[in-house]
PDB file of N, CA and C in Angstrom:
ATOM      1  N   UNK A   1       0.813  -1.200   0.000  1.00  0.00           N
ATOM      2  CA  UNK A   1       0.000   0.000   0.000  1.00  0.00           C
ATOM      3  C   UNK A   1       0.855   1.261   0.000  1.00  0.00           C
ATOM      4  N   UNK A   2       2.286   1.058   0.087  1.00  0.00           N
ATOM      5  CA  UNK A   2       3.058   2.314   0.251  1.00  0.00           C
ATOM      6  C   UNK A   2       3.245   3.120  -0.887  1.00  0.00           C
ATOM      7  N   UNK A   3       3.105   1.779  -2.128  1.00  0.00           N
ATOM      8  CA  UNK A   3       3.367   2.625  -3.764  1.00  0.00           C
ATOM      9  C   UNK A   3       1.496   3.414  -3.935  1.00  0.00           C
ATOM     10  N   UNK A   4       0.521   2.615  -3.602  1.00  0.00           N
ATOM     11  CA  UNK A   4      -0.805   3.698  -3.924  1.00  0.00           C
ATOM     12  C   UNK A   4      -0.736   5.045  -3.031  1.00  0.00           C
ATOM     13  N   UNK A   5      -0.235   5.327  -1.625  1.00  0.00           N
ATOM     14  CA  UNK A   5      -0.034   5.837  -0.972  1.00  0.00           C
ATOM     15  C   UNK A   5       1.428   7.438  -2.079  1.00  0.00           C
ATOM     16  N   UNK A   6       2.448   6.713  -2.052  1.00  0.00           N
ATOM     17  CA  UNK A   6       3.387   7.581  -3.139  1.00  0.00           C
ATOM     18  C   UNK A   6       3.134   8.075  -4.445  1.00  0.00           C
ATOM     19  N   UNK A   7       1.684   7.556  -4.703  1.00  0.00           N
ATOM     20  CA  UNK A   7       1.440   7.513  -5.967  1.00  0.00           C
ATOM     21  C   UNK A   7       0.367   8.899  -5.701  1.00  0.00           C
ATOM     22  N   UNK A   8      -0.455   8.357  -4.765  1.00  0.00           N
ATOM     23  CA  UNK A   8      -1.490   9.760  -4.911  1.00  0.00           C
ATOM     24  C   UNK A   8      -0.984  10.741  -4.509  1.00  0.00           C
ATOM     25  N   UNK A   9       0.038  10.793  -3.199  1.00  0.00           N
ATOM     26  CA  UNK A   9       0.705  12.104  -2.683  1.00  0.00           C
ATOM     27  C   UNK A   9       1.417  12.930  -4.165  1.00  0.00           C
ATOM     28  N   UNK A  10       2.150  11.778  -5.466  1.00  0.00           N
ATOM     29  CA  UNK A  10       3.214  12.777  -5.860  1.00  0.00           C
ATOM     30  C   UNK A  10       1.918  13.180  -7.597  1.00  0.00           C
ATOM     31  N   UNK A  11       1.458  12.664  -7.754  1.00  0.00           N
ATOM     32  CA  UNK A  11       0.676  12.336  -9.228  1.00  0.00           C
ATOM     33  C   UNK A  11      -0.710  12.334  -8.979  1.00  0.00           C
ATOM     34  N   UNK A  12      -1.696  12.838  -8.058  1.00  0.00           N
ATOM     35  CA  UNK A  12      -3.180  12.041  -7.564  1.00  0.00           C
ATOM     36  C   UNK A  12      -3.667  12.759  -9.118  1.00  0.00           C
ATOM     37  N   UNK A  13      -3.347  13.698 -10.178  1.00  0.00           N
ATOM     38  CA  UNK A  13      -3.936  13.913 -11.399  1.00  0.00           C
ATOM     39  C   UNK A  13      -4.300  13.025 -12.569  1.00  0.00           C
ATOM     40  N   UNK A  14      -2.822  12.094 -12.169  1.00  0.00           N
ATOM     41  CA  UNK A  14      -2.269  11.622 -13.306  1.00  0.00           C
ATOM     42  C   UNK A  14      -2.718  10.182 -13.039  1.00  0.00           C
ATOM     43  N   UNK A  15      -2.878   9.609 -11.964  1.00  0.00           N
ATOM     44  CA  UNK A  15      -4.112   8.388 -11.171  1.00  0.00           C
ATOM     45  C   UNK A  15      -5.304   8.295 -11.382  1.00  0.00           C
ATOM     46  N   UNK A  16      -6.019   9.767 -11.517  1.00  0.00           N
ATOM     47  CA  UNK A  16      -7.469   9.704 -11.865  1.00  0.00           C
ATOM     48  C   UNK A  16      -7.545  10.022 -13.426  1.00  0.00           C
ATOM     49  N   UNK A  17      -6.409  10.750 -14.249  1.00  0.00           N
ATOM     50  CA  UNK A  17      -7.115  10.388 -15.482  1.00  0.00           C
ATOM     51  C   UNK A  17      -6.560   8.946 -16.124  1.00  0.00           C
ATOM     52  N   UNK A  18      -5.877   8.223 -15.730  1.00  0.00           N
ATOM     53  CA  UNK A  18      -5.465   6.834 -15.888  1.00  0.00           C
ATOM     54  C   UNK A  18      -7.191   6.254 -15.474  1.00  0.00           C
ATOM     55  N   UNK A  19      -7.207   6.309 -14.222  1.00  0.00           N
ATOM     56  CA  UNK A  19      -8.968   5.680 -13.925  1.00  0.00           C
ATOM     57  C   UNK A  19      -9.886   5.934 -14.474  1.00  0.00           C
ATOM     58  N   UNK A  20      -9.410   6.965 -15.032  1.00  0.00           N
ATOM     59  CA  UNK A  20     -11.275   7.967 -15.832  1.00  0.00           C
ATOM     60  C   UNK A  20     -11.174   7.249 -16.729  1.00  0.00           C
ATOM     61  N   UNK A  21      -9.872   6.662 -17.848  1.00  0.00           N
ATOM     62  CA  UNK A  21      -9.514   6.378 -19.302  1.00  0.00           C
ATOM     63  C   UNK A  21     -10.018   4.970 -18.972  1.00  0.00           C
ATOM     64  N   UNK A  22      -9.869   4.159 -17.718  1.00  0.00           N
ATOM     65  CA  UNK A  22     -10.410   2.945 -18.246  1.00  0.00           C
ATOM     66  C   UNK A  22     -11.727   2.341 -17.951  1.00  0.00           C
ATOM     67  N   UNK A  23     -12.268   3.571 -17.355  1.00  0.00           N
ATOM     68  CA  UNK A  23     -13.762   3.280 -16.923  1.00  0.00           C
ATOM     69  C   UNK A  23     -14.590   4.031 -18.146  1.00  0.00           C
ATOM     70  N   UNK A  24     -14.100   4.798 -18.687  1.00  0.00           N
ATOM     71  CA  UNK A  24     -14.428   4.852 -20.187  1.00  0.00           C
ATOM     72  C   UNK A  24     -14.382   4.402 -21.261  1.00  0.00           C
ATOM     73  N   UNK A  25     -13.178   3.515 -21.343  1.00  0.00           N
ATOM     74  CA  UNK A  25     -13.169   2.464 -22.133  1.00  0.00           C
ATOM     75  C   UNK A  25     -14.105   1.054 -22.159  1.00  0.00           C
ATOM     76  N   UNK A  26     -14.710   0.756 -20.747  1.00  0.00           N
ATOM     77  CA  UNK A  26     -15.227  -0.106 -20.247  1.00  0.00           C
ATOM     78  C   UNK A  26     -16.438   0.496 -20.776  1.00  0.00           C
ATOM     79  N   UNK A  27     -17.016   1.459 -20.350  1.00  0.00           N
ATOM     80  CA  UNK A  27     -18.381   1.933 -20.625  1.00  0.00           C
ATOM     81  C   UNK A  27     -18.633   1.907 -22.225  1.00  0.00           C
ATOM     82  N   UNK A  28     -17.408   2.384 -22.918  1.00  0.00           N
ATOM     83  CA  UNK A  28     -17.887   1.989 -24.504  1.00  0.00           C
ATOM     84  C   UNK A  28     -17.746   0.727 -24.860  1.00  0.00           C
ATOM     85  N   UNK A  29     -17.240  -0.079 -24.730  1.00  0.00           N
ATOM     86  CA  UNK A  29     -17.192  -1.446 -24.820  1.00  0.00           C
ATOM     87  C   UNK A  29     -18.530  -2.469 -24.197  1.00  0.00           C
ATOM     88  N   UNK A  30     -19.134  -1.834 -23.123  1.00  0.00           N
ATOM     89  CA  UNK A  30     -20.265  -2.760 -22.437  1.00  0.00           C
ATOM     90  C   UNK A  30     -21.207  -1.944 -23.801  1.00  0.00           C
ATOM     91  N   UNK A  31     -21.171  -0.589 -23.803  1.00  0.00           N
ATOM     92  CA  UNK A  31     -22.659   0.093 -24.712  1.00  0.00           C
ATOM     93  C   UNK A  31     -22.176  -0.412 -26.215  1.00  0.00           C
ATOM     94  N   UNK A  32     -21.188  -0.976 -26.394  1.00  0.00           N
ATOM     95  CA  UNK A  32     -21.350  -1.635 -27.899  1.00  0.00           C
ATOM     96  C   UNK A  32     -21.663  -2.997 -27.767  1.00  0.00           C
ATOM     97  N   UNK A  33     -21.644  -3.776 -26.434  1.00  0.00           N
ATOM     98  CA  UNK A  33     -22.066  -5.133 -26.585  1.00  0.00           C
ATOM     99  C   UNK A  33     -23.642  -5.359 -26.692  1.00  0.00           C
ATOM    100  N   UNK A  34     -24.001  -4.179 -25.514  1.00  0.00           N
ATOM    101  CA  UNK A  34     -25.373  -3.870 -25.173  1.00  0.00           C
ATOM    102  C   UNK A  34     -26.533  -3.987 -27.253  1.00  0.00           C
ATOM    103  N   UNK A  35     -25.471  -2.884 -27.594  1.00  0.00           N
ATOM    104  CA  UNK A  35     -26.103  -2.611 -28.806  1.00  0.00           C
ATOM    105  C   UNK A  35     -26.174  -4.267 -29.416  1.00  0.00           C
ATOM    106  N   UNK A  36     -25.610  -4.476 -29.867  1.00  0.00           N
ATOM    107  CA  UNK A  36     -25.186  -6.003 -30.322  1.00  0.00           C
ATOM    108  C   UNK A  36     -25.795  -6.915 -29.822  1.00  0.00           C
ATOM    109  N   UNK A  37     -26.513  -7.054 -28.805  1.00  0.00           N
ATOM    110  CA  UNK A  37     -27.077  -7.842 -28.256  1.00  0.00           C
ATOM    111  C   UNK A  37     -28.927  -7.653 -28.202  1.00  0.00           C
ATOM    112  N   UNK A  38     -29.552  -6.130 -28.538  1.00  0.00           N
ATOM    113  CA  UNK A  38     -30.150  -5.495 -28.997  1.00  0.00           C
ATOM    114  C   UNK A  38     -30.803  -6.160 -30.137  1.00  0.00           C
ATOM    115  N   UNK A  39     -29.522  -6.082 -31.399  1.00  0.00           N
ATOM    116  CA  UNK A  39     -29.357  -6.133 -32.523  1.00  0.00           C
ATOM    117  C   UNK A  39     -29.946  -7.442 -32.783  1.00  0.00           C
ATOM    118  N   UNK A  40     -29.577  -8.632 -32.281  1.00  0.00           N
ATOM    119  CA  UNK A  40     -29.583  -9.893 -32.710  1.00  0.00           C
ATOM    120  C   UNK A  40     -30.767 -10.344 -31.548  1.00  0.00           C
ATOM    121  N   UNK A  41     -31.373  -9.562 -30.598  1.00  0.00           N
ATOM    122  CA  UNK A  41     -32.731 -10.204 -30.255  1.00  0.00           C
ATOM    123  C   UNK A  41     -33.838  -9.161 -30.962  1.00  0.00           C
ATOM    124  N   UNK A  42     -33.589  -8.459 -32.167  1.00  0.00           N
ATOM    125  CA  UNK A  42     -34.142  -8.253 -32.935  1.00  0.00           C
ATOM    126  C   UNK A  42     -34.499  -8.744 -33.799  1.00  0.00           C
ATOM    127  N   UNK A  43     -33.289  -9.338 -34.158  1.00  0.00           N
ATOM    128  CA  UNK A  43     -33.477 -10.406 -35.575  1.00  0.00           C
ATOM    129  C   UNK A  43     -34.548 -11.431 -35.129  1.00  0.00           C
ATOM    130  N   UNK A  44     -33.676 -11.847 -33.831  1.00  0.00           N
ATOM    131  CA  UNK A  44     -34.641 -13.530 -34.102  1.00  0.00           C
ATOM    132  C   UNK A  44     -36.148 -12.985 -33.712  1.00  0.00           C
ATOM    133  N   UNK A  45     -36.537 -11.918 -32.815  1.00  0.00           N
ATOM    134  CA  UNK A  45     -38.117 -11.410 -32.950  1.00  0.00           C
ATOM    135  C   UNK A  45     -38.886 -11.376 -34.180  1.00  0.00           C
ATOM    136  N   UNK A  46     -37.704 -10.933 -34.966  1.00  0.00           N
ATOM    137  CA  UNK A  46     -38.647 -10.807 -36.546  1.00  0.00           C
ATOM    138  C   UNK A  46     -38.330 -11.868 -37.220  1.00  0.00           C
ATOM    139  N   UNK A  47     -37.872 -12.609 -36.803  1.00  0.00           N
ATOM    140  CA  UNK A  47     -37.475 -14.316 -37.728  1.00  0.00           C
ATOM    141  C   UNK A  47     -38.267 -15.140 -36.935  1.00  0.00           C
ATOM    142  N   UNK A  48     -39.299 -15.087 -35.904  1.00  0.00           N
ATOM    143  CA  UNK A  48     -40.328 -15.834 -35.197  1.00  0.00           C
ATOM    144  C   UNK A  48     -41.630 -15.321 -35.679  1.00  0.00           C
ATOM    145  N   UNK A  49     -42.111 -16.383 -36.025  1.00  0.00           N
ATOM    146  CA  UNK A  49     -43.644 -15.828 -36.171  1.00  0.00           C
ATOM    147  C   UNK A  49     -44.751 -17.011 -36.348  1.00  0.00           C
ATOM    148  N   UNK A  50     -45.300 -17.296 -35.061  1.00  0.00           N
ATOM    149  CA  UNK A  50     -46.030 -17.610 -33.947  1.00  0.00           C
ATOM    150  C   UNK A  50     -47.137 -18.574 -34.855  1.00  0.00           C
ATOM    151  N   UNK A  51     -47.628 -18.073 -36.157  1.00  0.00           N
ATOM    152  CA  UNK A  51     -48.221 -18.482 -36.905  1.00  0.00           C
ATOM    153  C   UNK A  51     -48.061 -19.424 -37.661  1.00  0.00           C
ATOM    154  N   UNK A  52     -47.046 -19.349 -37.943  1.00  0.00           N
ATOM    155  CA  UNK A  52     -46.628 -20.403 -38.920  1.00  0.00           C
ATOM    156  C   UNK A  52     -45.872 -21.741 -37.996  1.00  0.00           C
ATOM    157  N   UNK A  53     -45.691 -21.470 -37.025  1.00  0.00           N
ATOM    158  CA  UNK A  53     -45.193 -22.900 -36.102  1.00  0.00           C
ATOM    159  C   UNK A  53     -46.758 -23.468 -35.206  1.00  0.00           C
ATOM    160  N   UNK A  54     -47.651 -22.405 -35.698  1.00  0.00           N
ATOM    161  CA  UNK A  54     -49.186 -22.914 -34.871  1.00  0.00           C
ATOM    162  C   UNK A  54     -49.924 -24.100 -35.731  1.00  0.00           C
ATOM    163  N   UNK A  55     -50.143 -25.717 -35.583  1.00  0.00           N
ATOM    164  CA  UNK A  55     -50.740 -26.105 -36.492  1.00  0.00           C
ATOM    165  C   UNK A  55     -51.747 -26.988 -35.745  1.00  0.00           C
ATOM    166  N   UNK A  56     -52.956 -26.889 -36.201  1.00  0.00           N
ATOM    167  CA  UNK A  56     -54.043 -27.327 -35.659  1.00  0.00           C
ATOM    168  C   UNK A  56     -54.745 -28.681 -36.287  1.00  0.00           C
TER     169      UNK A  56
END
């Protein structure tokens, strides 16, 4: 704990935009999976249709 400790006393700027950069990177990466995942329970919604697997 002595280097997080040396680290915020001499740099605490240069720590948080290191943290900001990868919690932003994370956030675009989850909102492009999000999309993508969106995307393809779209498809199969419109590639189901209820009617044509109904047979009486």
């Amino acid at each position: 704990m002595d280097w997080l400790l040396s680290a915020l006393l001499q740099e605490p700027l240069v720590l948080f935009v290191s943290i900001s950069i990868i919690v932003i990177i994370f956030i675009f990466i989850a909102r492009n999976a999000h999309k993508n995942h969106l995307k393809r329970m779209k498809e199969i919604d419109e590639s189901f249709n209820p009617r044509e697997t109904f047979h009486r």
